[in-house]
C-alpha atoms as a PDB file:
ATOM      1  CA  UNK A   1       0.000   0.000   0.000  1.00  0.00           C
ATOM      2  CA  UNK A   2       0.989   3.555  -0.901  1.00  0.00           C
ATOM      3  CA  UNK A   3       3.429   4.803   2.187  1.00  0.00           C
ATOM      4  CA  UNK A   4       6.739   7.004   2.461  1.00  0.00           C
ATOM      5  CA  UNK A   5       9.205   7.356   4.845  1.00  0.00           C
ATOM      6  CA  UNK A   6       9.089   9.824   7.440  1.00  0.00           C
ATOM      7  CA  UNK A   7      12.903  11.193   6.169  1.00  0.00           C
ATOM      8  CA  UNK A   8      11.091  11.424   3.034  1.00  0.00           C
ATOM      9  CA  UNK A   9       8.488  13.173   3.760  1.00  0.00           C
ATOM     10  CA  UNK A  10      10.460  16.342   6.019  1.00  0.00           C
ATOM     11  CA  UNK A  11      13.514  16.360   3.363  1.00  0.00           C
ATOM     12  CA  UNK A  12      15.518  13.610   1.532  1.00  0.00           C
ATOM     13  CA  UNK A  13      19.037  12.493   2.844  1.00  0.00           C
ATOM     14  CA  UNK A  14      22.047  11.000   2.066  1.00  0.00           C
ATOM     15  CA  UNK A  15      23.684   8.711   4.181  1.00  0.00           C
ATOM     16  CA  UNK A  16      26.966   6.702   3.464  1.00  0.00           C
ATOM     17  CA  UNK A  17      28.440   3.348   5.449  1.00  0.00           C
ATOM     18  CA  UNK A  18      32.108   3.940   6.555  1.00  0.00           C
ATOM     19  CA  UNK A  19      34.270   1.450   5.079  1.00  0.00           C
ATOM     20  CA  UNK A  20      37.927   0.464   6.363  1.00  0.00           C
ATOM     21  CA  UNK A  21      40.428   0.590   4.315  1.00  0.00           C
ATOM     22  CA  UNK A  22      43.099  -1.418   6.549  1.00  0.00           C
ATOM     23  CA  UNK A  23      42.762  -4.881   7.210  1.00  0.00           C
ATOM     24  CA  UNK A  24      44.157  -4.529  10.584  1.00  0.00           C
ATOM     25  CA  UNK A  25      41.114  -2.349  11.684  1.00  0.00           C
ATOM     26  CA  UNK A  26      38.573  -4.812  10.576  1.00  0.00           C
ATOM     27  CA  UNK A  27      40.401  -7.165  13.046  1.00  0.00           C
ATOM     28  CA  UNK A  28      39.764  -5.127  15.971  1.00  0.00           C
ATOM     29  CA  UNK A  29      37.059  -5.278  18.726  1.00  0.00           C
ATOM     30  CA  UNK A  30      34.515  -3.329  18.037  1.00  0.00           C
ATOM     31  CA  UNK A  31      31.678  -2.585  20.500  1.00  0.00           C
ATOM     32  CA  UNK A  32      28.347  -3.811  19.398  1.00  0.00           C
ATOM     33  CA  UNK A  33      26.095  -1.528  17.795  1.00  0.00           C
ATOM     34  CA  UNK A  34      22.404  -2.245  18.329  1.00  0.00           C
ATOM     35  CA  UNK A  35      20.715  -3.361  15.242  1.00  0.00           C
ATOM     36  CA  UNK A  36      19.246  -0.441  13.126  1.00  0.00           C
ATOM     37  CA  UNK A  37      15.245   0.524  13.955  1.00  0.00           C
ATOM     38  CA  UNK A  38      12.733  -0.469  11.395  1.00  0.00           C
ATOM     39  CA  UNK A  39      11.678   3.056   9.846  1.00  0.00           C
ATOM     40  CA  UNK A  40       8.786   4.801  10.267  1.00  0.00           C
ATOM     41  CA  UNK A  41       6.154   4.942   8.156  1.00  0.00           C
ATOM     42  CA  UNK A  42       3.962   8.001   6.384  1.00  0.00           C
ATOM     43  CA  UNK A  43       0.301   6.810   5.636  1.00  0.00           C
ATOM     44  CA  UNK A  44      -3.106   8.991   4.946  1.00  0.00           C
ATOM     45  CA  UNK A  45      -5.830   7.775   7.007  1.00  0.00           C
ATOM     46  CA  UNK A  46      -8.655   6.858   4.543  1.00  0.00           C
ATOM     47  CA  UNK A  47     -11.731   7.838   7.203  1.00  0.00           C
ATOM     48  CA  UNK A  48     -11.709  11.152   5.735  1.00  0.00           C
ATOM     49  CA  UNK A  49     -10.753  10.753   2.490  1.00  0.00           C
ATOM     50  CA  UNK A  50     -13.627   7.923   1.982  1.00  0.00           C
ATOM     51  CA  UNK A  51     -16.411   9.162   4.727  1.00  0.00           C
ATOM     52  CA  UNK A  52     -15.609  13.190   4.900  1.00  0.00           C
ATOM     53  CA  UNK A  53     -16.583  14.626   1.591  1.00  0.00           C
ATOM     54  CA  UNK A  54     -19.918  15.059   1.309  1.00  0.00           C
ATOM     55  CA  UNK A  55     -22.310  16.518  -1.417  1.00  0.00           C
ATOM     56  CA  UNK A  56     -23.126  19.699   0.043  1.00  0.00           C
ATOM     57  CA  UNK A  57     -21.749  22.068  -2.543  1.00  0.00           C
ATOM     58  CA  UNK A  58     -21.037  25.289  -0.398  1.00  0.00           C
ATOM     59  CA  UNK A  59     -18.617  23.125   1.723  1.00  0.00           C
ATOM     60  CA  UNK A  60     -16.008  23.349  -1.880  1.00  0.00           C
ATOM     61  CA  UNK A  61     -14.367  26.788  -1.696  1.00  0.00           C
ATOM     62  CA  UNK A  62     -12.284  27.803  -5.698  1.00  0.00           C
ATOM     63  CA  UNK A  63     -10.029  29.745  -2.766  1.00  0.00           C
ATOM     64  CA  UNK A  64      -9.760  27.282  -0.415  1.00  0.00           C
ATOM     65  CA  UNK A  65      -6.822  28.785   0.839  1.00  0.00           C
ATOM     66  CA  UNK A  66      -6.950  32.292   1.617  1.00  0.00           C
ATOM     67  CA  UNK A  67     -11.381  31.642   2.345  1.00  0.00           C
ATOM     68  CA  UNK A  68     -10.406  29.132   5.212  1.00  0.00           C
ATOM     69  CA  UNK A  69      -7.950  31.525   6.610  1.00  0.00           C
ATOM     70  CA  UNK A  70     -10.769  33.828   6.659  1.00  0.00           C
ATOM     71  CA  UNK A  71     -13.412  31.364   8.116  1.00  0.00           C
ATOM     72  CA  UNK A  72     -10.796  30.365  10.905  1.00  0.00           C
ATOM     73  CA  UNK A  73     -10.886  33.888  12.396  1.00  0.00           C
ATOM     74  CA  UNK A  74     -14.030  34.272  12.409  1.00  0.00           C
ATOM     75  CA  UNK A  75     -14.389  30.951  14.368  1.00  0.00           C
ATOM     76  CA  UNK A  76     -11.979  31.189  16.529  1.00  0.00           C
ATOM     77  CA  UNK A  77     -13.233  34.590  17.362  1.00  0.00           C
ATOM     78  CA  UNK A  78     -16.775  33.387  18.449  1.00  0.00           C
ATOM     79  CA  UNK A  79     -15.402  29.760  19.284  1.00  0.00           C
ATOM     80  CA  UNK A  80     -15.457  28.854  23.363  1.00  0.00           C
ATOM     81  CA  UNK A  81     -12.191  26.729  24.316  1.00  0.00           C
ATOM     82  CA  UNK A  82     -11.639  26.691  19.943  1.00  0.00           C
ATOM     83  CA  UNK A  83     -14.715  24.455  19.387  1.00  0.00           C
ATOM     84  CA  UNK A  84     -17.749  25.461  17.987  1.00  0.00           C
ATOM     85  CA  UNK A  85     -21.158  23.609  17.684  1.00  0.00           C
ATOM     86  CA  UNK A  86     -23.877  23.492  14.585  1.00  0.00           C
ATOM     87  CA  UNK A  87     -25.433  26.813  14.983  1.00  0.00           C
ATOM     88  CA  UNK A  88     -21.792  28.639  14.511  1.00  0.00           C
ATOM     89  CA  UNK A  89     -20.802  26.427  11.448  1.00  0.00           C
ATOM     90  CA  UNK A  90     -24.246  27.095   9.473  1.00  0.00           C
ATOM     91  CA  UNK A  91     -23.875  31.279  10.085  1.00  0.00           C
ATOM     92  CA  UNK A  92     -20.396  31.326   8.840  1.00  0.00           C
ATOM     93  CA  UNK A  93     -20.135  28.827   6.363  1.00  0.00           C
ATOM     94  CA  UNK A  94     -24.085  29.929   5.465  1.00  0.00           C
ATOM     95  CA  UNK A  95     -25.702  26.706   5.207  1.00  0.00           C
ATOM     96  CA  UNK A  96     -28.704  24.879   6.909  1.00  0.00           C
ATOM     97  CA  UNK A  97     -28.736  23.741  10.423  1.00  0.00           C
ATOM     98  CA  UNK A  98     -29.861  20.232   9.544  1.00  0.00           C
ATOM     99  CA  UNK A  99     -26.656  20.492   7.098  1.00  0.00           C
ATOM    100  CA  UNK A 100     -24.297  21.554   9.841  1.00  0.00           C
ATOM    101  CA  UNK A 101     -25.153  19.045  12.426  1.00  0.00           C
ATOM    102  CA  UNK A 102     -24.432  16.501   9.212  1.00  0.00           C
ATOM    103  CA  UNK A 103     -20.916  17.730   9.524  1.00  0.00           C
ATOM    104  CA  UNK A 104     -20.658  17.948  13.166  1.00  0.00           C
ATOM    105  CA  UNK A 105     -22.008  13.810  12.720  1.00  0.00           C
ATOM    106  CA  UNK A 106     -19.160  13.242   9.773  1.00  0.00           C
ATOM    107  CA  UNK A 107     -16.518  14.697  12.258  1.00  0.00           C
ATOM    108  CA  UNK A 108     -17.612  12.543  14.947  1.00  0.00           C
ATOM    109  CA  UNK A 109     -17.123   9.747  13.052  1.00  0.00           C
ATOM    110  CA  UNK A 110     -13.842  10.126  11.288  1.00  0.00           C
ATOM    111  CA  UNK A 111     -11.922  11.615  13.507  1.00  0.00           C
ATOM    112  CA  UNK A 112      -9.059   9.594  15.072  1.00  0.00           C
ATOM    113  CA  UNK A 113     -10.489   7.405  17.884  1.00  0.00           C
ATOM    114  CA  UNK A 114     -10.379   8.778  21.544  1.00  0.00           C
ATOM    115  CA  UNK A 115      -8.400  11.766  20.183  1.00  0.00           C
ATOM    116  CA  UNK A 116     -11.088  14.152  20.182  1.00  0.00           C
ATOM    117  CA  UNK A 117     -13.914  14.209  23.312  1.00  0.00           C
ATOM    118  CA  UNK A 118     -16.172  14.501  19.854  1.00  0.00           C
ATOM    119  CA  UNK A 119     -15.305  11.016  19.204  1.00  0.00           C
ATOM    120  CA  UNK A 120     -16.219   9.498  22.764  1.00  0.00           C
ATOM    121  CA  UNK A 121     -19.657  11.517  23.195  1.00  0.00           C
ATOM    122  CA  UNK A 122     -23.229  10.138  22.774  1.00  0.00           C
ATOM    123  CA  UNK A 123     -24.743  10.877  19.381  1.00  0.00           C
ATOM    124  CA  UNK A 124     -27.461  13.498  21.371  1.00  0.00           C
ATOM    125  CA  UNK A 125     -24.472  15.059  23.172  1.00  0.00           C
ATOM    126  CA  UNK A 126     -22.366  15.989  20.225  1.00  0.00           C
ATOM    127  CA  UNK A 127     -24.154  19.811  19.981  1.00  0.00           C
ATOM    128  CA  UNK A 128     -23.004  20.531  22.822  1.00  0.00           C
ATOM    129  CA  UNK A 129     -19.438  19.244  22.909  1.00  0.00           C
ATOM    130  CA  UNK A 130     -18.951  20.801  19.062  1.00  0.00           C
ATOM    131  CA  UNK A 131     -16.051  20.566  16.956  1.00  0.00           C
ATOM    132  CA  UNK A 132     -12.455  22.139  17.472  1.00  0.00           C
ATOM    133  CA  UNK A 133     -12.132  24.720  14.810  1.00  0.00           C
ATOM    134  CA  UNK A 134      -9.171  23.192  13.151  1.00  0.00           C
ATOM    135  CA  UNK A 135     -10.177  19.755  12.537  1.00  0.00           C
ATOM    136  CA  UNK A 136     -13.528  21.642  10.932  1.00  0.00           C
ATOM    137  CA  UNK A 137     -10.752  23.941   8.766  1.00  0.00           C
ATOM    138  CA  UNK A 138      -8.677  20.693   7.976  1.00  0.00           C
ATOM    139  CA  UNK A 139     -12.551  18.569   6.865  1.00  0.00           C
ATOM    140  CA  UNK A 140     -13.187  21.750   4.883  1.00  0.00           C
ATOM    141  CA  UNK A 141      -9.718  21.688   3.405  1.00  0.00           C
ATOM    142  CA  UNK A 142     -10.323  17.971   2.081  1.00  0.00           C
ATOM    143  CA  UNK A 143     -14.069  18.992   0.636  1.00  0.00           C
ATOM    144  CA  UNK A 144     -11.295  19.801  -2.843  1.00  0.00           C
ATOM    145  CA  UNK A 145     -10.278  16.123  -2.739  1.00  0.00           C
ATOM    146  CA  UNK A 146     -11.570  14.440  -6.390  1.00  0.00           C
ATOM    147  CA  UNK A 147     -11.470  10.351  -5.846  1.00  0.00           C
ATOM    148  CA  UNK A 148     -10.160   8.476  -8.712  1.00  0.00           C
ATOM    149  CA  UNK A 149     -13.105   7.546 -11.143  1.00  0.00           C
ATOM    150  CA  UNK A 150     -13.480   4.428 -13.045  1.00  0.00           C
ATOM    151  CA  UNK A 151     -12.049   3.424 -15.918  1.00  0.00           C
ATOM    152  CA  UNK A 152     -13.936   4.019 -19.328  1.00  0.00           C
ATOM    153  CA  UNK A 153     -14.818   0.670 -20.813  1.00  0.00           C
ATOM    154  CA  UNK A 154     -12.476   0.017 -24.143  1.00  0.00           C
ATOM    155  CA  UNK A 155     -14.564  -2.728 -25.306  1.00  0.00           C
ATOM    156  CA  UNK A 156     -17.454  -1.851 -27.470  1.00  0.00           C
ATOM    157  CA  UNK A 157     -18.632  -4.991 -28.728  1.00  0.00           C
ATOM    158  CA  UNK A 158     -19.440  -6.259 -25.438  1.00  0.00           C
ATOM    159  CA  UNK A 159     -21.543  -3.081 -25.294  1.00  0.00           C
ATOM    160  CA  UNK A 160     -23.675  -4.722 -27.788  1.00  0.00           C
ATOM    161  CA  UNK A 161     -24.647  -7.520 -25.540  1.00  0.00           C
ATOM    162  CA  UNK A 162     -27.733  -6.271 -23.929  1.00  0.00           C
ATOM    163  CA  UNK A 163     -28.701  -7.662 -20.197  1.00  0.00           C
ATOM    164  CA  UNK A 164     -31.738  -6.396 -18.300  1.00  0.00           C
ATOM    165  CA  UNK A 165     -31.661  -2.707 -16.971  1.00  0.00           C
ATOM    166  CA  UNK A 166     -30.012  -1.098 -14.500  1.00  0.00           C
ATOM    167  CA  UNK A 167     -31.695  -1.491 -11.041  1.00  0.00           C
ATOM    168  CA  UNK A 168     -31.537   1.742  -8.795  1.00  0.00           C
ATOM    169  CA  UNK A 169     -30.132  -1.017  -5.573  1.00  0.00           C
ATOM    170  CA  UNK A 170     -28.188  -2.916  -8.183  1.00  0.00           C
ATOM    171  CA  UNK A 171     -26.208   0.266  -9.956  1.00  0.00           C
ATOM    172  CA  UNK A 172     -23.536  -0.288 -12.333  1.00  0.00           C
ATOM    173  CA  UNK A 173     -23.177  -3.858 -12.394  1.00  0.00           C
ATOM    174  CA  UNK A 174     -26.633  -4.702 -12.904  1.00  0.00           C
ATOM    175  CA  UNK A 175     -26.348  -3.468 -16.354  1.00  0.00           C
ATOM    176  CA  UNK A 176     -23.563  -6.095 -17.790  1.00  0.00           C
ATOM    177  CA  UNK A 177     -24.141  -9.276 -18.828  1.00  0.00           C
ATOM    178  CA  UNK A 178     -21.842 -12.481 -17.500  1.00  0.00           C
ATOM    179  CA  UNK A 179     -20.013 -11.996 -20.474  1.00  0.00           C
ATOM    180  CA  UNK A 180     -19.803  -8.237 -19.918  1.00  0.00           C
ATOM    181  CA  UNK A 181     -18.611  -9.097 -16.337  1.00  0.00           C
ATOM    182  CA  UNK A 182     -15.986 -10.767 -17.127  1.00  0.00           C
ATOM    183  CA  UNK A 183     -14.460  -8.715 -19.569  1.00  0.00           C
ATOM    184  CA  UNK A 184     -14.931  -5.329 -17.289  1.00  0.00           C
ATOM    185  CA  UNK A 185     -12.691  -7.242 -14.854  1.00  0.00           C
ATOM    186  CA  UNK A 186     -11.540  -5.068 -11.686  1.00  0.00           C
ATOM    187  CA  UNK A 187      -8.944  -3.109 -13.491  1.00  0.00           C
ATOM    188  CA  UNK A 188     -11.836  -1.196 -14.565  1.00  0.00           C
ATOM    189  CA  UNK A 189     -12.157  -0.245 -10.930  1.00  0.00           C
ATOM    190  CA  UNK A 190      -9.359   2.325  -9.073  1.00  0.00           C
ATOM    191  CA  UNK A 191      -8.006  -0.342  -5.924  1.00  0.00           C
ATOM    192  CA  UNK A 192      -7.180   0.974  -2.594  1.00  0.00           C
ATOM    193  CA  UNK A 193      -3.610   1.076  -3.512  1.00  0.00           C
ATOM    194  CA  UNK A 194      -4.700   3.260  -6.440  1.00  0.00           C
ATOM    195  CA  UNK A 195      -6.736   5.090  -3.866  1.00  0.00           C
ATOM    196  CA  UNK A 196      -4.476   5.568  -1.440  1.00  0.00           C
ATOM    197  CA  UNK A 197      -1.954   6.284  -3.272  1.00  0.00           C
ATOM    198  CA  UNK A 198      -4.061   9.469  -5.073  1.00  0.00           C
ATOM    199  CA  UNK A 199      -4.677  10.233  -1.405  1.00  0.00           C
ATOM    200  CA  UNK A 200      -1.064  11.007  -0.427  1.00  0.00           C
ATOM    201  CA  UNK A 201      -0.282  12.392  -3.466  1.00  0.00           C
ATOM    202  CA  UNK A 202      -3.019  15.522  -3.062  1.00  0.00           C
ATOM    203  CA  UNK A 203      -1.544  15.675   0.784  1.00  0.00           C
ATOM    204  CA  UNK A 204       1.858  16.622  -0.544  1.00  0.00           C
ATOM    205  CA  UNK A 205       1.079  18.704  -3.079  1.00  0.00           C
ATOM    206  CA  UNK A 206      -1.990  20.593  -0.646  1.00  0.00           C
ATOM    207  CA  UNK A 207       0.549  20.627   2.529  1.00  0.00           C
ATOM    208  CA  UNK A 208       2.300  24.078   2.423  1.00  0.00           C
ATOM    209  CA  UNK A 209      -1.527  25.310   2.636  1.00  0.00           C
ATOM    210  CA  UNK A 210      -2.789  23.115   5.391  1.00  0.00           C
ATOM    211  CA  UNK A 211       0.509  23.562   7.390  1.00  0.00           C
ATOM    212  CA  UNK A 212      -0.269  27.154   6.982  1.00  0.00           C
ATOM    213  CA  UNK A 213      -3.794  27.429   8.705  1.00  0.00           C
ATOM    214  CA  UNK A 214      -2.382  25.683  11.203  1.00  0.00           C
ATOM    215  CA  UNK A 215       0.044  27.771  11.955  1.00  0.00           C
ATOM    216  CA  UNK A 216      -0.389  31.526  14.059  1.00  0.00           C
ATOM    217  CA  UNK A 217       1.782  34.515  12.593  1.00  0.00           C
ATOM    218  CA  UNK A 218       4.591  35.648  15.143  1.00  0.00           C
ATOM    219  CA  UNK A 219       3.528  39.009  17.128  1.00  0.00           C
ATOM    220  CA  UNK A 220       4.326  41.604  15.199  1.00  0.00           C
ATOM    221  CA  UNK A 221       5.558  40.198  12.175  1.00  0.00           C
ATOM    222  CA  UNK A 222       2.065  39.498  10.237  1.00  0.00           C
ATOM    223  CA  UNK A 223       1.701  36.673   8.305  1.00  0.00           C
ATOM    224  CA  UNK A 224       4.859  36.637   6.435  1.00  0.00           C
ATOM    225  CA  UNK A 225       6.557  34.882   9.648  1.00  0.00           C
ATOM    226  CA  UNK A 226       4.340  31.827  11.094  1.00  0.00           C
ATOM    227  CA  UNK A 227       5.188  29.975  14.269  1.00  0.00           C
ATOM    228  CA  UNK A 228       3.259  26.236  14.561  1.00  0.00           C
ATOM    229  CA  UNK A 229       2.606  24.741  18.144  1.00  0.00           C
ATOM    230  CA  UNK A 230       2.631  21.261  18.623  1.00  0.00           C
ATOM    231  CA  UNK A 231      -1.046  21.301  19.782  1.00  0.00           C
ATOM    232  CA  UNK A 232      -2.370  22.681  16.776  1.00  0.00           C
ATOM    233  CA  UNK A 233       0.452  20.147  14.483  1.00  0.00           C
ATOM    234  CA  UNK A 234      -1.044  17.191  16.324  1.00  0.00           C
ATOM    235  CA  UNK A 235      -4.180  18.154  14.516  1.00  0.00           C
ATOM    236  CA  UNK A 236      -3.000  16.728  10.866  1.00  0.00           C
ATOM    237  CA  UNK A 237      -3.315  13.055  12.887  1.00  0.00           C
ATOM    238  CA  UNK A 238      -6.555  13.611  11.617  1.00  0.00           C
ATOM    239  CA  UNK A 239      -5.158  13.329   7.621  1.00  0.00           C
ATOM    240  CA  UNK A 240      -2.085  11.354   8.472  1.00  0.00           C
ATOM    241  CA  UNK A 241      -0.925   8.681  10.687  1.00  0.00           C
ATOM    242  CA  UNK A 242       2.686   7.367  11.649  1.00  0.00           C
ATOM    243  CA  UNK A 243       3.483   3.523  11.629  1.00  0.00           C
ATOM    244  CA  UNK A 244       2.919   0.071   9.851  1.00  0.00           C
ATOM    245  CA  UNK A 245      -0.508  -0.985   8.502  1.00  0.00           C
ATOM    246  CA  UNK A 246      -2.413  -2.839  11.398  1.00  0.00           C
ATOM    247  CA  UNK A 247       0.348  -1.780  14.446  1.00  0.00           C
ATOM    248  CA  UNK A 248      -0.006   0.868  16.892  1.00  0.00           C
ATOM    249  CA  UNK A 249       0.368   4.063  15.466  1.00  0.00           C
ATOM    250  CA  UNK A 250       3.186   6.193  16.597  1.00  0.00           C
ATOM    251  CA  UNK A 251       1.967   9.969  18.385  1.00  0.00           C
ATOM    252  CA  UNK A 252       3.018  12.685  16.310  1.00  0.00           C
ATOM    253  CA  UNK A 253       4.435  13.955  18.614  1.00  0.00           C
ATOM    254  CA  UNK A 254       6.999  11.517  19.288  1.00  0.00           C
ATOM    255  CA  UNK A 255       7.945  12.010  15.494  1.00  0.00           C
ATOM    256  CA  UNK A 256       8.753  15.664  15.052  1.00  0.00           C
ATOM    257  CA  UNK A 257       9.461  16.561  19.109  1.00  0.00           C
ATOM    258  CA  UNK A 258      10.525  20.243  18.280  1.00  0.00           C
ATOM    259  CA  UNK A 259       8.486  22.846  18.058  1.00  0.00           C
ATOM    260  CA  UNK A 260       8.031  26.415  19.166  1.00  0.00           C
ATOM    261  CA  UNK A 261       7.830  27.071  23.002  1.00  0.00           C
ATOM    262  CA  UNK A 262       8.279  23.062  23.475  1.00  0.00           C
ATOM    263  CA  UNK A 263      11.432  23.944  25.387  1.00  0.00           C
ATOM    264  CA  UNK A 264      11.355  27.242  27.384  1.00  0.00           C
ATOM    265  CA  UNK A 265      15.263  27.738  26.548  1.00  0.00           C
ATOM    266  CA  UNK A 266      14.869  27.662  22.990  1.00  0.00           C
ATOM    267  CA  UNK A 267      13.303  30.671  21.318  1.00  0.00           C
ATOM    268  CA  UNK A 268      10.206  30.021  19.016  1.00  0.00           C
ATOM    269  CA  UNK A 269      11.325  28.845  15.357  1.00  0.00           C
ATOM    270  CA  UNK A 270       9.344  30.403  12.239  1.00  0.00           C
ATOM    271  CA  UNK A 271       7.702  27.796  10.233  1.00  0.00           C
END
């Protein structure tokens, strides 16, 4: 399945092996060296990707960008402790209330598990626990995300092999034959590699951007210097996730463990 290394992911490196040169050296005690750690792997969690995006057309923003930077202002503005509930996302993204509580519901439900007191909540207690604005501005980000579409079908005389209609329960299928079946075998059909792999692939081209509403501008500097916590980093956990298919996945934090004011003897860093 579609992963990268971690190195890979921050910047790509060059490491070289030292070799000896004199026989007598190679002879020589050497303390043991412990054996190298497996490395850590870069995967995109598919909840969102597959259960986030949902048909409601003024959730898709042509400037996502500098619009969510907007909308996260004005949220965190009227937001109590930085999460807001239904009646705040419908007046500022102007849509229903029956619509907003749908994406209060999605969050719930896609976010990573226990991460999020959204997540451990009672479906009729969600209003009033709400959202934290930047997992909302991170599921608005994603609204952009186009899956991969099936394949068009190359064979046109097995279009000519009529089967019963198309049944609204049955969809797609229901209109081939056997014959049809077997020739519009699953490559017609993205896998979840394929998948997967589309999903990390709009991640690193889209992360400058997301990085960038999660960061806050230094004081006095605007927004041409930006300074990102490790609270509000931990928040892409809900895009990406550290560590091998099926294992325990590794904190973020225990990945990148340097960030601004995470040691009070270091001055902040600009992102």
């Amino acid at each position: 399945f579609p992963e990268i290394l971690v190195s890979e992911f921050y910047c790509h490196t060059l490491s070289l092996p030292f070799i000896s040169t004199n026989m007598a050296e190679e002879t020589e005690a050497s303390p043991a060296t412990p054996p190298p750690k497996d490395p850590l792997r870069l995967r995109t969690r598919r909840e969102p990707f597959e259960y986030g995006l949902l048909p409601i057309p003024k959730l898709i923003f042509s400037d996502c960008s500098a619009t969510l930077a907007s909308l996260k202002e004005k949220l965190l503005q009227r937001a109590s402790s930085l999460r807001v509930d239904s009646s705040a996302i419908a007046d500022s993204l102007q849509i229903s209330i029956e619509h907003a509580r749908l994406v209060l519901d999605t969050l719930a439900s896609i976010l990573p598990s226990d991460s999020d007191p959204l997540v451990c909540e009672k479906p009729d207690e969600v209003e009033s626990v709400g959202v934290n604005v930047f997992d909302l501005i991170l599921f608005l980000y994603i609204q952009t995300y186009k899956k991969l579409l099936p394949r068009t079908h190359k064979d046109s005389a097995a279009v000519t092999d009529v089967w019963p209609s198309t049944s609204a329960f049955d969809g797609y299928l229901s209109a081939l034959s056997p014959l049809q079946l077997v020739r519009s075998n699953s490559r017609k059909f993205p896998s979840q590699s394929d998948e997967e792999s589309h999903q990390l692939s709009y991640l690193q081209k889209h992360l400058a951007n997301i990085l960038s509403l999660l960061a806050e501008p230094v004081e006095g500097e605007g927004d041409e210097s930006l300074v990102l916590s490790m609270e509000r980093f931990e928040h892409l956990g809900f895009l990406i996730q550290f560590g091998e298919k099926g294992s325990e996945t590794v904190p973020l934090r225990q990945i990148a463990p340097f960030f601004a004011n995470s040691d009070p003897d270091m001055p902040a860093a600009a992102v």
